[in-house]
PDB file of N, CA and C in Angstrom:
ATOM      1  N   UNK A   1       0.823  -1.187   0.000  1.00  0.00           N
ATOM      2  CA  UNK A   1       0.000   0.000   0.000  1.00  0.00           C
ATOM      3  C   UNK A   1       0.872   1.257   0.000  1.00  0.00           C
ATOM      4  N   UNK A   2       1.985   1.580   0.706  1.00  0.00           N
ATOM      5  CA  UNK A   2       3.266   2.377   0.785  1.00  0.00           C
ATOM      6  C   UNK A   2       3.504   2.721  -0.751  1.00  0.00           C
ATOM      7  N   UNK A   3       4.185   1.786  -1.272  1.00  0.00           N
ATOM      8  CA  UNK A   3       4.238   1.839  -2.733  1.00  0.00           C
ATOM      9  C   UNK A   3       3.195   2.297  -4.020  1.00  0.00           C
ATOM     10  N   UNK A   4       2.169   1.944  -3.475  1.00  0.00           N
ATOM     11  CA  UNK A   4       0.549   2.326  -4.311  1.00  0.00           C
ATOM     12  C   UNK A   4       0.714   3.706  -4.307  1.00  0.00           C
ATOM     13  N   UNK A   5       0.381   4.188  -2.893  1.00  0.00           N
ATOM     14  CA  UNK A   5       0.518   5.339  -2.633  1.00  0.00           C
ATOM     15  C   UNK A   5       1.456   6.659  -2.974  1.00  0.00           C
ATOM     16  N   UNK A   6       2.786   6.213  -2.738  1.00  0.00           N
ATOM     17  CA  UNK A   6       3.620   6.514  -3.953  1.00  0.00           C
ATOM     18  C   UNK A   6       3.780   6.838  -4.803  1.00  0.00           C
ATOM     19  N   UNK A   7       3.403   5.698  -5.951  1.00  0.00           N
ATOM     20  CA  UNK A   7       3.093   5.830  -7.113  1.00  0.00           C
ATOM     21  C   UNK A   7       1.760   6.930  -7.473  1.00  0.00           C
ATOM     22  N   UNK A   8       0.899   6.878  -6.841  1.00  0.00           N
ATOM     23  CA  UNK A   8      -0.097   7.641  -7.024  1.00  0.00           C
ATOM     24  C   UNK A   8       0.169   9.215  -7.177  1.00  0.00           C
ATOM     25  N   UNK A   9       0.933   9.238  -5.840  1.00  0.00           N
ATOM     26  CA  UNK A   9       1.308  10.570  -5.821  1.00  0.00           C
ATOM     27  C   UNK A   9       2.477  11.198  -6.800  1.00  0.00           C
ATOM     28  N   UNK A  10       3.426  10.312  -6.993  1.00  0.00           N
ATOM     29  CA  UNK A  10       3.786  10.941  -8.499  1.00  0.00           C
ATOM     30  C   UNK A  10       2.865  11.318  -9.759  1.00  0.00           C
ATOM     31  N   UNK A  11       2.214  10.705  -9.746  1.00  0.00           N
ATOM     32  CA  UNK A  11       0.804  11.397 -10.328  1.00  0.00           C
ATOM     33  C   UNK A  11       0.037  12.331 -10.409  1.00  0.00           C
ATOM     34  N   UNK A  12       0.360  12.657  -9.342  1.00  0.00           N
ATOM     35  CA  UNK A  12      -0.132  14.131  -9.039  1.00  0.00           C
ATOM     36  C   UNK A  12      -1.779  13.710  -8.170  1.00  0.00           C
ATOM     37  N   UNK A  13      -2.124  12.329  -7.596  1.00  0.00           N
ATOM     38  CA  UNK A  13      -3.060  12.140  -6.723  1.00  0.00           C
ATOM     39  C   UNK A  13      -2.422  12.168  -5.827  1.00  0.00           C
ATOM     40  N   UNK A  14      -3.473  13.221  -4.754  1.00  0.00           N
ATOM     41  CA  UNK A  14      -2.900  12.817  -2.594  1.00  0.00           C
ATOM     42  C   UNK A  14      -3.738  11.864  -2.547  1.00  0.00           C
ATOM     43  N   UNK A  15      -3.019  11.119  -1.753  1.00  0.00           N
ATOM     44  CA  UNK A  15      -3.697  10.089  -1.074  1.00  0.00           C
ATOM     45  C   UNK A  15      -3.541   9.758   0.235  1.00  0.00           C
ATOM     46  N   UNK A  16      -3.832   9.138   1.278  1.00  0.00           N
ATOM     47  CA  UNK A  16      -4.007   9.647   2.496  1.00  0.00           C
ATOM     48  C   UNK A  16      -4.428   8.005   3.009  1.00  0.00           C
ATOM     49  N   UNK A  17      -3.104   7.645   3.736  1.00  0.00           N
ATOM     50  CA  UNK A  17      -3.372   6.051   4.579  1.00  0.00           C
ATOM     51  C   UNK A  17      -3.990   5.653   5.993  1.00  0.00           C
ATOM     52  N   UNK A  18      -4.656   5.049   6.452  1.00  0.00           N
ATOM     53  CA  UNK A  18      -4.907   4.780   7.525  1.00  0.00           C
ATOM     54  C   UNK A  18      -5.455   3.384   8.407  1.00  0.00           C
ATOM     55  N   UNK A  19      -4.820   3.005   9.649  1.00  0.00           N
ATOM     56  CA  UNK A  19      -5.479   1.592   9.748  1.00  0.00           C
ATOM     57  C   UNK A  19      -6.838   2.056  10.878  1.00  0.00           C
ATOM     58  N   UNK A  20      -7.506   0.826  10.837  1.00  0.00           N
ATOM     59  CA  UNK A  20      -8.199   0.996  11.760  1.00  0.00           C
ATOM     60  C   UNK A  20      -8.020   0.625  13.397  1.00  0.00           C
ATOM     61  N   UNK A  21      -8.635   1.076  14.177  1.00  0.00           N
ATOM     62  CA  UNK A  21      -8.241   1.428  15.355  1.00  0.00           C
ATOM     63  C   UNK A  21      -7.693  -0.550  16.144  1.00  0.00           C
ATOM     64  N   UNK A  22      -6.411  -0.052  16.869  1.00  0.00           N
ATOM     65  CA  UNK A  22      -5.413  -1.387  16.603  1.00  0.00           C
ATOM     66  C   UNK A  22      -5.116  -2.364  16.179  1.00  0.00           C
ATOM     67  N   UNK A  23      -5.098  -1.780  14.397  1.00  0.00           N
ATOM     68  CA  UNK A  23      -4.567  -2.892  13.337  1.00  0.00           C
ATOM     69  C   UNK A  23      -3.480  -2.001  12.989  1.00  0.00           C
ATOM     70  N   UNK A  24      -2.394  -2.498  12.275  1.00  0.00           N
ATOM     71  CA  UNK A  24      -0.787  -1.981  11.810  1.00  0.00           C
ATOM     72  C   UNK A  24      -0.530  -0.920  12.741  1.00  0.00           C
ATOM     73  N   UNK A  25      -0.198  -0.007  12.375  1.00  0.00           N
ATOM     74  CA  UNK A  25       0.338   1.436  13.571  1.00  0.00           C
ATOM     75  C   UNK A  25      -0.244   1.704  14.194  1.00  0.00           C
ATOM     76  N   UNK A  26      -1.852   1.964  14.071  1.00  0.00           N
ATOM     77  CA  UNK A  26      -2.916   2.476  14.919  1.00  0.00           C
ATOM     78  C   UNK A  26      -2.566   2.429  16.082  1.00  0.00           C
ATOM     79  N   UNK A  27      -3.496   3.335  16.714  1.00  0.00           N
ATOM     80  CA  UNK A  27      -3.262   3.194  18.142  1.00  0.00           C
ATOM     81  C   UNK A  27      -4.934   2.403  18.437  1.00  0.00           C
ATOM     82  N   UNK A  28      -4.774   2.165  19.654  1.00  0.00           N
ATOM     83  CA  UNK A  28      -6.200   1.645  20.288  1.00  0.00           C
ATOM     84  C   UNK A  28      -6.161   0.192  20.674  1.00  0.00           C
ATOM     85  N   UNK A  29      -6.996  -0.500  20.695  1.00  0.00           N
ATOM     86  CA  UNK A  29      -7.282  -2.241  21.325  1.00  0.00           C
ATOM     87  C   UNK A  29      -7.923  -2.526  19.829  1.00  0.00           C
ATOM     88  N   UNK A  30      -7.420  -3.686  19.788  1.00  0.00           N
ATOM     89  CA  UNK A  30      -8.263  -4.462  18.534  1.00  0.00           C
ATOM     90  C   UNK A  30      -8.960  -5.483  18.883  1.00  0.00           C
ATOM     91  N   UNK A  31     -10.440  -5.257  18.174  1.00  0.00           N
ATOM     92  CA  UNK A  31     -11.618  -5.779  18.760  1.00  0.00           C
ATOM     93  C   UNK A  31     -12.104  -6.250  17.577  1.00  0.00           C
ATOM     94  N   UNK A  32     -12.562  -7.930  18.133  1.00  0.00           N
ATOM     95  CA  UNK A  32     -13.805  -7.846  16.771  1.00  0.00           C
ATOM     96  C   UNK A  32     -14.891  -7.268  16.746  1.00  0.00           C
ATOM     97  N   UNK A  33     -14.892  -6.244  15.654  1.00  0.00           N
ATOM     98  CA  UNK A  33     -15.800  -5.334  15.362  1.00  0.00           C
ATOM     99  C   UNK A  33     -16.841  -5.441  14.114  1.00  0.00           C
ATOM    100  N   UNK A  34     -17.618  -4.959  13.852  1.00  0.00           N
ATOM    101  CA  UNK A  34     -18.728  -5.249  13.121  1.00  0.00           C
ATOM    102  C   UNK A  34     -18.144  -4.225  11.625  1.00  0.00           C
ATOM    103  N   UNK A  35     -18.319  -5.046  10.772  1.00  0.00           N
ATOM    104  CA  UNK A  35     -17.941  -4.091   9.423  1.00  0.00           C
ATOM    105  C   UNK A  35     -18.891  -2.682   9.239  1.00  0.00           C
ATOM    106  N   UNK A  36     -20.019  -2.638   9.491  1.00  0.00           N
ATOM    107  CA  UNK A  36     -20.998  -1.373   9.676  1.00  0.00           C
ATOM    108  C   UNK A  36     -20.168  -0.896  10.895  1.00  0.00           C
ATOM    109  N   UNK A  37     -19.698  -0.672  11.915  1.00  0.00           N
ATOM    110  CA  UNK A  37     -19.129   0.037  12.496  1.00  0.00           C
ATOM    111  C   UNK A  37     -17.757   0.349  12.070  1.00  0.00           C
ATOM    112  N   UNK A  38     -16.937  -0.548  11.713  1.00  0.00           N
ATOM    113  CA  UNK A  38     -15.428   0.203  10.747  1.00  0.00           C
ATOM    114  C   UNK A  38     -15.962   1.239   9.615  1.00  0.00           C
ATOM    115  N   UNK A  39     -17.185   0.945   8.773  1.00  0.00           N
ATOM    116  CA  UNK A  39     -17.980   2.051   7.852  1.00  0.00           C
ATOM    117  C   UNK A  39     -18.320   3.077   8.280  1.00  0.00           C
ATOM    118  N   UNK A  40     -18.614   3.183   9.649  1.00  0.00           N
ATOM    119  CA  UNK A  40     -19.024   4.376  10.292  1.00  0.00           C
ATOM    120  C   UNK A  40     -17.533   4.875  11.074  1.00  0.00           C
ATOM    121  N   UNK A  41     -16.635   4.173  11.163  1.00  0.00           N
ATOM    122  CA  UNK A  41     -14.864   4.881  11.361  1.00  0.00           C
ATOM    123  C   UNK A  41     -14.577   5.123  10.118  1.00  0.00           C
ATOM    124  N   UNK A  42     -14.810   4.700   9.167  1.00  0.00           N
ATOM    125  CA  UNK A  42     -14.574   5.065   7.647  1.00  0.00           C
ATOM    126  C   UNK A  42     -15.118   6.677   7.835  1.00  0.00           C
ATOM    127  N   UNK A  43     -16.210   7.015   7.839  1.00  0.00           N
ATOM    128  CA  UNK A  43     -16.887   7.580   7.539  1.00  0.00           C
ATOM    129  C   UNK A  43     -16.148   9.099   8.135  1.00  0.00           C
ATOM    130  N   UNK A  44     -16.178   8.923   9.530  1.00  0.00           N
ATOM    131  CA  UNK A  44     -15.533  10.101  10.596  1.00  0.00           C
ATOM    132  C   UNK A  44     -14.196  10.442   9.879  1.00  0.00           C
ATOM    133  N   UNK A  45     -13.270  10.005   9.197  1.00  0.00           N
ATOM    134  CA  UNK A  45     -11.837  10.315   8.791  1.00  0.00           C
ATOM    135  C   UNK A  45     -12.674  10.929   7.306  1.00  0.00           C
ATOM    136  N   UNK A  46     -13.174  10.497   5.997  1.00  0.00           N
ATOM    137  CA  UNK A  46     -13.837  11.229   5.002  1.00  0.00           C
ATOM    138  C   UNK A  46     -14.339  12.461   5.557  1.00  0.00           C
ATOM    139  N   UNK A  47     -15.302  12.756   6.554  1.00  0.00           N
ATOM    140  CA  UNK A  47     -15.392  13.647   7.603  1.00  0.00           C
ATOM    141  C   UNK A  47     -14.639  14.333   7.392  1.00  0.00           C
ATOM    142  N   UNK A  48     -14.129  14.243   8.392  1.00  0.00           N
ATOM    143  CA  UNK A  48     -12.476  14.849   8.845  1.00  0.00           C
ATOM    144  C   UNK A  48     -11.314  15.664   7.786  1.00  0.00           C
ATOM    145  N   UNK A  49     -11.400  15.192   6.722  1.00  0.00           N
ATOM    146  CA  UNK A  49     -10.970  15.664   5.363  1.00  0.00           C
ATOM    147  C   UNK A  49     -11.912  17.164   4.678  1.00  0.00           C
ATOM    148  N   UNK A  50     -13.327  16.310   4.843  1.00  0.00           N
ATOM    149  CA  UNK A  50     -14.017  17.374   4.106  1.00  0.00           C
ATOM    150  C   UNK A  50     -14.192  18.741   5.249  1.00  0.00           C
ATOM    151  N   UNK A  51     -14.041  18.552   6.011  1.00  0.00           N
ATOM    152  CA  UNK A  51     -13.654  19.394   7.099  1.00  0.00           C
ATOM    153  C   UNK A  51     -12.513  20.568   6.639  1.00  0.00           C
ATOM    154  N   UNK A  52     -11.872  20.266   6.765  1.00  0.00           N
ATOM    155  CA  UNK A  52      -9.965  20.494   5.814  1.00  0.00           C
ATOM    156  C   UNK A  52     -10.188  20.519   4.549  1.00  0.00           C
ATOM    157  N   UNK A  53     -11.251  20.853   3.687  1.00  0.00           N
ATOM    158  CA  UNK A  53     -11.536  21.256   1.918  1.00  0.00           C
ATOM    159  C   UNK A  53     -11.024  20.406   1.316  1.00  0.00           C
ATOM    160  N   UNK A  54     -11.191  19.274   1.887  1.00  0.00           N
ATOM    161  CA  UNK A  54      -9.963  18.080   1.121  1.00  0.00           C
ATOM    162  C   UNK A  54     -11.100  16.939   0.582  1.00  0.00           C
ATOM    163  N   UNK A  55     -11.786  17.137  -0.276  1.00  0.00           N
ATOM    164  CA  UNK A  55     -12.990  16.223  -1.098  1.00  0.00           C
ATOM    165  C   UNK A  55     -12.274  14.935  -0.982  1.00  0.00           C
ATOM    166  N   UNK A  56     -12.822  13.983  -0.884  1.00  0.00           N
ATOM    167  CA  UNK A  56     -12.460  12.057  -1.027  1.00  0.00           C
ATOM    168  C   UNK A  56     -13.488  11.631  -2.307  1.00  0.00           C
ATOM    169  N   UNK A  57     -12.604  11.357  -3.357  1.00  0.00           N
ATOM    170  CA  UNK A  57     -13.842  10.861  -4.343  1.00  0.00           C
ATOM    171  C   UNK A  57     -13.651   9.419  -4.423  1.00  0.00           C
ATOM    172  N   UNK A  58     -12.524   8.782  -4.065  1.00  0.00           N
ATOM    173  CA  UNK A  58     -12.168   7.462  -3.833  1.00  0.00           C
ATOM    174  C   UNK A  58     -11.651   6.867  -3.138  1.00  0.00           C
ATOM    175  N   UNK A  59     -11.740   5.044  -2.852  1.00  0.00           N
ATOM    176  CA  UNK A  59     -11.481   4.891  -1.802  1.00  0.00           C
ATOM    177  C   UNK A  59     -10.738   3.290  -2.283  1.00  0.00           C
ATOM    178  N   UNK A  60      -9.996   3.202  -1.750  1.00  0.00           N
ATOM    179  CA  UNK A  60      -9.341   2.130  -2.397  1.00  0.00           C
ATOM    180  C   UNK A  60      -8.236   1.309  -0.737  1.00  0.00           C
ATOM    181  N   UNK A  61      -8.811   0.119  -0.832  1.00  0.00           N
ATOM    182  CA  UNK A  61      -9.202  -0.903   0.622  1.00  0.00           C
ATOM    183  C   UNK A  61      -8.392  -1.785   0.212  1.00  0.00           C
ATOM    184  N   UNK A  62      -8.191  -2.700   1.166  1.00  0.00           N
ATOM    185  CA  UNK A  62      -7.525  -4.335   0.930  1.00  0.00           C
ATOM    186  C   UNK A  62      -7.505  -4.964   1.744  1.00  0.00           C
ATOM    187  N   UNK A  63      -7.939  -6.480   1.927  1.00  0.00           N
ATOM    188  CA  UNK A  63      -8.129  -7.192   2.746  1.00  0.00           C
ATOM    189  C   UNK A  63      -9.317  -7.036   2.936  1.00  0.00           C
ATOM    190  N   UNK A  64      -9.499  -7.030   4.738  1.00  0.00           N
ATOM    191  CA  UNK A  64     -11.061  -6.621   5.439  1.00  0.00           C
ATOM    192  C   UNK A  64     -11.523  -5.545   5.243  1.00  0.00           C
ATOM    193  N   UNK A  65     -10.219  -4.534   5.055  1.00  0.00           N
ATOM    194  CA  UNK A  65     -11.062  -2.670   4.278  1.00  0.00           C
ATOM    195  C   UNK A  65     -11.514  -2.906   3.391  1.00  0.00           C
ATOM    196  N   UNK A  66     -10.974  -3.747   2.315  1.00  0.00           N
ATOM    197  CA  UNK A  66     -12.102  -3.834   1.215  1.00  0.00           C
ATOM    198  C   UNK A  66     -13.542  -4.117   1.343  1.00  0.00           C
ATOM    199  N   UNK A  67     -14.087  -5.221   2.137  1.00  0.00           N
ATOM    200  CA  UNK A  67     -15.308  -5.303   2.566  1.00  0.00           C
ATOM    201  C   UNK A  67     -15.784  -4.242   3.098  1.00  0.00           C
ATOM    202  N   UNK A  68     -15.154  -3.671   4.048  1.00  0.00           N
ATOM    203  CA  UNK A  68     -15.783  -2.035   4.516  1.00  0.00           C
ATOM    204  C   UNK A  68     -15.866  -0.845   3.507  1.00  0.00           C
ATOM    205  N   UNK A  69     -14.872  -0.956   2.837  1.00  0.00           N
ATOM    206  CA  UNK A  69     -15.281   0.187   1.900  1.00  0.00           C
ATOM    207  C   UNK A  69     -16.900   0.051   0.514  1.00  0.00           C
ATOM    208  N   UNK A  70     -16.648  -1.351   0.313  1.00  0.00           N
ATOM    209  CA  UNK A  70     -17.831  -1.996  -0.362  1.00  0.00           C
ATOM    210  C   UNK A  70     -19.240  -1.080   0.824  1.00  0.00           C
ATOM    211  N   UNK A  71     -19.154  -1.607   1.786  1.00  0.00           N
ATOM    212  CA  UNK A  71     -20.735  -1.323   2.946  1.00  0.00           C
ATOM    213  C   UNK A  71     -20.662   0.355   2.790  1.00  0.00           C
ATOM    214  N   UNK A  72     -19.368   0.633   3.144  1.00  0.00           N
ATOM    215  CA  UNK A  72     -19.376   2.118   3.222  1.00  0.00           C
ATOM    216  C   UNK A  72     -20.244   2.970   2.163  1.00  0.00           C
ATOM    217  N   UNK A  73     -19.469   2.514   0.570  1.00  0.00           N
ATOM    218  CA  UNK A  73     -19.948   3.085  -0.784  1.00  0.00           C
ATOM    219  C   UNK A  73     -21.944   2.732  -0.661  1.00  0.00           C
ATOM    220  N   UNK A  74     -21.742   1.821  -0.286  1.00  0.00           N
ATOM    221  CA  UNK A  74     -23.426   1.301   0.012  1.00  0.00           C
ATOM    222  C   UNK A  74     -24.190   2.104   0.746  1.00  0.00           C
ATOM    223  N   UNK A  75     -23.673   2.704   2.024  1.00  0.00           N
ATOM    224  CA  UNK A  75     -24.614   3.110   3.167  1.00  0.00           C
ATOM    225  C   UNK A  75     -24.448   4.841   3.036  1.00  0.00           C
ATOM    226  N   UNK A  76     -23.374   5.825   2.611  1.00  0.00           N
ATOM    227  CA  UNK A  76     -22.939   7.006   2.585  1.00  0.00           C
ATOM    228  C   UNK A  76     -23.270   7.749   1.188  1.00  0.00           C
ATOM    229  N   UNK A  77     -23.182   6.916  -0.001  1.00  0.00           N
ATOM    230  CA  UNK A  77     -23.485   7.360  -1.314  1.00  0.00           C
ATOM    231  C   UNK A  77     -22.323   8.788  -1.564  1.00  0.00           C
ATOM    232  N   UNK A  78     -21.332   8.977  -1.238  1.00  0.00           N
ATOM    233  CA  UNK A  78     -20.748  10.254  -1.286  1.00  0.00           C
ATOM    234  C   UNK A  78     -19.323   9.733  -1.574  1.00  0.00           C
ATOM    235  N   UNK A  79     -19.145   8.791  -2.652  1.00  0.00           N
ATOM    236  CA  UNK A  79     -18.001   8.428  -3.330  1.00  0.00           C
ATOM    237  C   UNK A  79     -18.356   8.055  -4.014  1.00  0.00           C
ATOM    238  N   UNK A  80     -17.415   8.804  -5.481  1.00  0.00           N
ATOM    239  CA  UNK A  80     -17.306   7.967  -6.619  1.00  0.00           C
ATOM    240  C   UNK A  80     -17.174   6.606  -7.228  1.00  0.00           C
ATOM    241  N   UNK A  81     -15.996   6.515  -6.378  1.00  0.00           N
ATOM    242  CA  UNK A  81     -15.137   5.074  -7.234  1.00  0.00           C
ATOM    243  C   UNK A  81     -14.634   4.302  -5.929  1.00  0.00           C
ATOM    244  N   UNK A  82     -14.800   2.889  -5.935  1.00  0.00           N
ATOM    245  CA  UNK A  82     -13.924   2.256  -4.358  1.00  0.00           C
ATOM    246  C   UNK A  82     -13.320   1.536  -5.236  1.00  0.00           C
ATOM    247  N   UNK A  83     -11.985   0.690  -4.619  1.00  0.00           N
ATOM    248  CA  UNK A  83     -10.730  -0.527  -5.851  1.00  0.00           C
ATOM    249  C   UNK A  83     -11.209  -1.032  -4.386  1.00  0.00           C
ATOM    250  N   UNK A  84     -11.128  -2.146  -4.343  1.00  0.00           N
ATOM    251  CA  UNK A  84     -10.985  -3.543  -3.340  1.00  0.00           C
ATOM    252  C   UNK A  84      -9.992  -4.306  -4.109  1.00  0.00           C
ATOM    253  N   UNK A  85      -8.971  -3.803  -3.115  1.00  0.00           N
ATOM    254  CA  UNK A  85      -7.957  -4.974  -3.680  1.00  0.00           C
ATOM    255  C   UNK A  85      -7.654  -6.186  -2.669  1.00  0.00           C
ATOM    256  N   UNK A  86      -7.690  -7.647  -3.255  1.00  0.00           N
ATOM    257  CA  UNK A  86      -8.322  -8.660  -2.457  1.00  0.00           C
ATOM    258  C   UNK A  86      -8.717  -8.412  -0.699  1.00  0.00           C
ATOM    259  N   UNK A  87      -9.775  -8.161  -1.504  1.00  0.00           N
ATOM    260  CA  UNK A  87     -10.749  -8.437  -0.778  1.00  0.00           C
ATOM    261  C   UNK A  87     -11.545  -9.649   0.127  1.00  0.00           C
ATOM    262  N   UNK A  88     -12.081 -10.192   1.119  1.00  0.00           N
ATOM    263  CA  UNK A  88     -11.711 -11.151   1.509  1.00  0.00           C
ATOM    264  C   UNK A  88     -13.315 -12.107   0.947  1.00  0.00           C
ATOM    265  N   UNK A  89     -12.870 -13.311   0.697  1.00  0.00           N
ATOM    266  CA  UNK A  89     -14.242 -13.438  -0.369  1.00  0.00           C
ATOM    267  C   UNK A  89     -14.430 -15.002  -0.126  1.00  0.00           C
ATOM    268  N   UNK A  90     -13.935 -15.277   1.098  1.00  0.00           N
ATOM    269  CA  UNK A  90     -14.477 -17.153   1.892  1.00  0.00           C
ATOM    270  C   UNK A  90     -14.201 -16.849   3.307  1.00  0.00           C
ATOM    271  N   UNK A  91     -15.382 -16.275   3.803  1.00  0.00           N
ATOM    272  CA  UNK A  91     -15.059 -16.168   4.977  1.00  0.00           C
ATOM    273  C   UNK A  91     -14.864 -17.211   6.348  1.00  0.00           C
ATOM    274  N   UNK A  92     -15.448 -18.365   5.678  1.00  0.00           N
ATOM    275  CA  UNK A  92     -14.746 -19.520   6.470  1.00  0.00           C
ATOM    276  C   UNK A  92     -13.726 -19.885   7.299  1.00  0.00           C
ATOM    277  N   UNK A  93     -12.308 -18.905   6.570  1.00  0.00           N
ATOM    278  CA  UNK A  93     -11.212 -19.080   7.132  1.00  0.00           C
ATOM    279  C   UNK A  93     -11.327 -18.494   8.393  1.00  0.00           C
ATOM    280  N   UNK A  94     -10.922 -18.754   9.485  1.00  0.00           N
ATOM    281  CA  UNK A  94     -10.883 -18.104  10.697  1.00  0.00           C
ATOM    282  C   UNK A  94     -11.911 -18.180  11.332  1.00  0.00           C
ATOM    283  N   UNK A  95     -13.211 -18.915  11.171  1.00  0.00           N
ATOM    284  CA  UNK A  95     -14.534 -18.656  11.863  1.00  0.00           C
ATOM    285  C   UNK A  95     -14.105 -19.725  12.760  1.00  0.00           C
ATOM    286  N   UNK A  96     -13.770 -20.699  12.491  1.00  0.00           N
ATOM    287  CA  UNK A  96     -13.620 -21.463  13.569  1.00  0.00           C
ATOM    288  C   UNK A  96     -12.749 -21.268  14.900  1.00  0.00           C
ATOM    289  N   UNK A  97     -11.954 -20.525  14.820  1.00  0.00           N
ATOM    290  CA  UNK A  97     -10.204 -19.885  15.801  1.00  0.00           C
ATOM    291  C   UNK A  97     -11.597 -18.176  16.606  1.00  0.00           C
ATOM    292  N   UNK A  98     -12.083 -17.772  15.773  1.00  0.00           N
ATOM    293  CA  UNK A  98     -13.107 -16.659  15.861  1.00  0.00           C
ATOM    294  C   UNK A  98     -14.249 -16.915  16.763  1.00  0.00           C
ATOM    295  N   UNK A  99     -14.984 -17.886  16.626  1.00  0.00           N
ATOM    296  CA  UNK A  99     -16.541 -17.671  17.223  1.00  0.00           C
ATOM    297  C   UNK A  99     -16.825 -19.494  17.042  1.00  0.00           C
ATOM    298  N   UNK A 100     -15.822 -20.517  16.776  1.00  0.00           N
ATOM    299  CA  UNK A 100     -16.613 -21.595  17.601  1.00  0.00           C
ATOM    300  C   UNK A 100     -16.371 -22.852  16.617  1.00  0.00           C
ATOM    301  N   UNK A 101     -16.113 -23.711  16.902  1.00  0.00           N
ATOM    302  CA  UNK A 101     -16.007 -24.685  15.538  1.00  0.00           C
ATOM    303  C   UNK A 101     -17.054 -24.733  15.034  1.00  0.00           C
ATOM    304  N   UNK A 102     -18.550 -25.470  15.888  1.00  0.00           N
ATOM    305  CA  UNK A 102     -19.730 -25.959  14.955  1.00  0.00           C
ATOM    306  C   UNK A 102     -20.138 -24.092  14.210  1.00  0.00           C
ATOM    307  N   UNK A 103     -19.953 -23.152  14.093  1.00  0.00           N
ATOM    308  CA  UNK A 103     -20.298 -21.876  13.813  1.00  0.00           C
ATOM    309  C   UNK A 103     -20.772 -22.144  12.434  1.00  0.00           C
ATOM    310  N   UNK A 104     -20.000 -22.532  11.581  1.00  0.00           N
ATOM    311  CA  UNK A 104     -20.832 -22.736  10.059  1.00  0.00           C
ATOM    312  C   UNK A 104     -21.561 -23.188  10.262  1.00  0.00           C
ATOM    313  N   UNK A 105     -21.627 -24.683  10.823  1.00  0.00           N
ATOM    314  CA  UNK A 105     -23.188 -25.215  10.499  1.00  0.00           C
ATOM    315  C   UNK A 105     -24.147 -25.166  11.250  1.00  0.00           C
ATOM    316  N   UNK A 106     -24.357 -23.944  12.124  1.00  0.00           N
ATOM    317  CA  UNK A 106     -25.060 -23.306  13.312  1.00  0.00           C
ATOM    318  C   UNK A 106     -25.368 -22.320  11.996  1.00  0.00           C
ATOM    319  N   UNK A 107     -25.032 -21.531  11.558  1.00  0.00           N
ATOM    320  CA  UNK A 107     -25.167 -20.559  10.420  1.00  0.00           C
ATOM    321  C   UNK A 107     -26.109 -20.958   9.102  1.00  0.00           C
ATOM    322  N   UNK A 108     -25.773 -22.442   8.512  1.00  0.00           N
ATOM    323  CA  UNK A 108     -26.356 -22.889   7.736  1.00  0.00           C
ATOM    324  C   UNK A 108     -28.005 -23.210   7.957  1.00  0.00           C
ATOM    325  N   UNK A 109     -27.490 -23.603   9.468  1.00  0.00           N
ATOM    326  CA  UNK A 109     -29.122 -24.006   9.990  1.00  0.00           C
ATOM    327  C   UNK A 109     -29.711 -22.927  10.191  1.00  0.00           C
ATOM    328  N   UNK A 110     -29.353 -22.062  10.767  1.00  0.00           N
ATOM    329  CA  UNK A 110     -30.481 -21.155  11.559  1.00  0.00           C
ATOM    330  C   UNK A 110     -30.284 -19.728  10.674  1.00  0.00           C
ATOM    331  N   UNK A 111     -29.060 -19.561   9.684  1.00  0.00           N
ATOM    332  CA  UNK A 111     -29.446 -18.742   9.044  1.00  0.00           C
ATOM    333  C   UNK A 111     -28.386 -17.242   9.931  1.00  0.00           C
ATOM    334  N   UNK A 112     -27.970 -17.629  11.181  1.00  0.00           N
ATOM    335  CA  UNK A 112     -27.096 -16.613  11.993  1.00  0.00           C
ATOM    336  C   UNK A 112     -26.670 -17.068  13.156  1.00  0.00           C
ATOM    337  N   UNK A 113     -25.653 -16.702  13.366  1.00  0.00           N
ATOM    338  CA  UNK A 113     -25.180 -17.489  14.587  1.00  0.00           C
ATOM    339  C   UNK A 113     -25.242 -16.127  15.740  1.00  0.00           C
ATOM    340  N   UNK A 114     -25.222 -16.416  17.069  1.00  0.00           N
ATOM    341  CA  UNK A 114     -25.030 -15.862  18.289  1.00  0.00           C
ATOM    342  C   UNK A 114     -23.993 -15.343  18.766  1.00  0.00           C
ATOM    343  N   UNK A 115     -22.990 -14.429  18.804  1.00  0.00           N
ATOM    344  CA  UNK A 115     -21.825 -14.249  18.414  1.00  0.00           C
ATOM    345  C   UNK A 115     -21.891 -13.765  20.179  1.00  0.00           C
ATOM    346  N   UNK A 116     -22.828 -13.151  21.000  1.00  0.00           N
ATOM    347  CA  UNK A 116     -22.272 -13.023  22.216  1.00  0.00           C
ATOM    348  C   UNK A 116     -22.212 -14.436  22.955  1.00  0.00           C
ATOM    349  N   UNK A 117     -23.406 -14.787  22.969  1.00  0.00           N
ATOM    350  CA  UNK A 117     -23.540 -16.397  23.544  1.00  0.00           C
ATOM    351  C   UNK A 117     -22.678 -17.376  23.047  1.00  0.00           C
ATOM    352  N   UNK A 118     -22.535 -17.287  21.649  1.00  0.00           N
ATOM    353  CA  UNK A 118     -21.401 -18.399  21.373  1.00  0.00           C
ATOM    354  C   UNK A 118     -22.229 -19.568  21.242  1.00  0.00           C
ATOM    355  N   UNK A 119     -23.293 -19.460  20.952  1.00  0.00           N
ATOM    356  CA  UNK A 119     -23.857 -20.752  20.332  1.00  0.00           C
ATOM    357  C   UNK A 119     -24.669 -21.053  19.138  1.00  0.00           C
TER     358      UNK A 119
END
């Protein structure tokens, strides 16, 4: 992303990096958090810009930001263009280490699983 960025800006695009609150540099506790709530931390930094005359017409994610920026473009309507670059697209991996072994097929059955209860 360092390099993207970079490149961009020889271009003559600013672009402007950030993790979410304690993932890579960030500061804060890292929590599993709900992607509609990283959309709504999305949201406060776009904020924060247009604040500072600094328009965001795009938004360009990777990994789990990509999924957030997808909800974001969905729920805010006030961006042009989002890139999801891989994006995460089997979420299987990790559900089990996450919220429970039987969790898929608690999901399959009922359609949602219980994520405080854990069952």
């Amino acid at each position: 992303m360092v390099n993207l960025a970079k490149a961009l800006e020889k271009e003559g695009i600013a672009t402007f990096r950030f993790d979410f609150a304690g993932n890579g540099e960030s500061e804060g506790s890292f929590a599993y958090d709900t992607y509609w709530r990283k959309a709504d931390d999305l949201q406060a930094v776009i904020e924060h810009f247009s604040r500072e005359s600094r328009a965001i017409s795009t938004v360009l994610r990777h990994s789990k930001g990509g999924d957030v920026v997808l909800l974001y473009a969905l729920k805010y309507l006030d961006i042009s263009a989002v890139f999801n670059i891989f994006g995460r697209y089997d979420l299987k991996r990790g559900i089990k280490e996450r919220i429970g072994k039987y969790s898929m097929e608690k999901i399959k059955q009922d359609g949602f699983i219980d994520i405080k209860n854990r069952t």
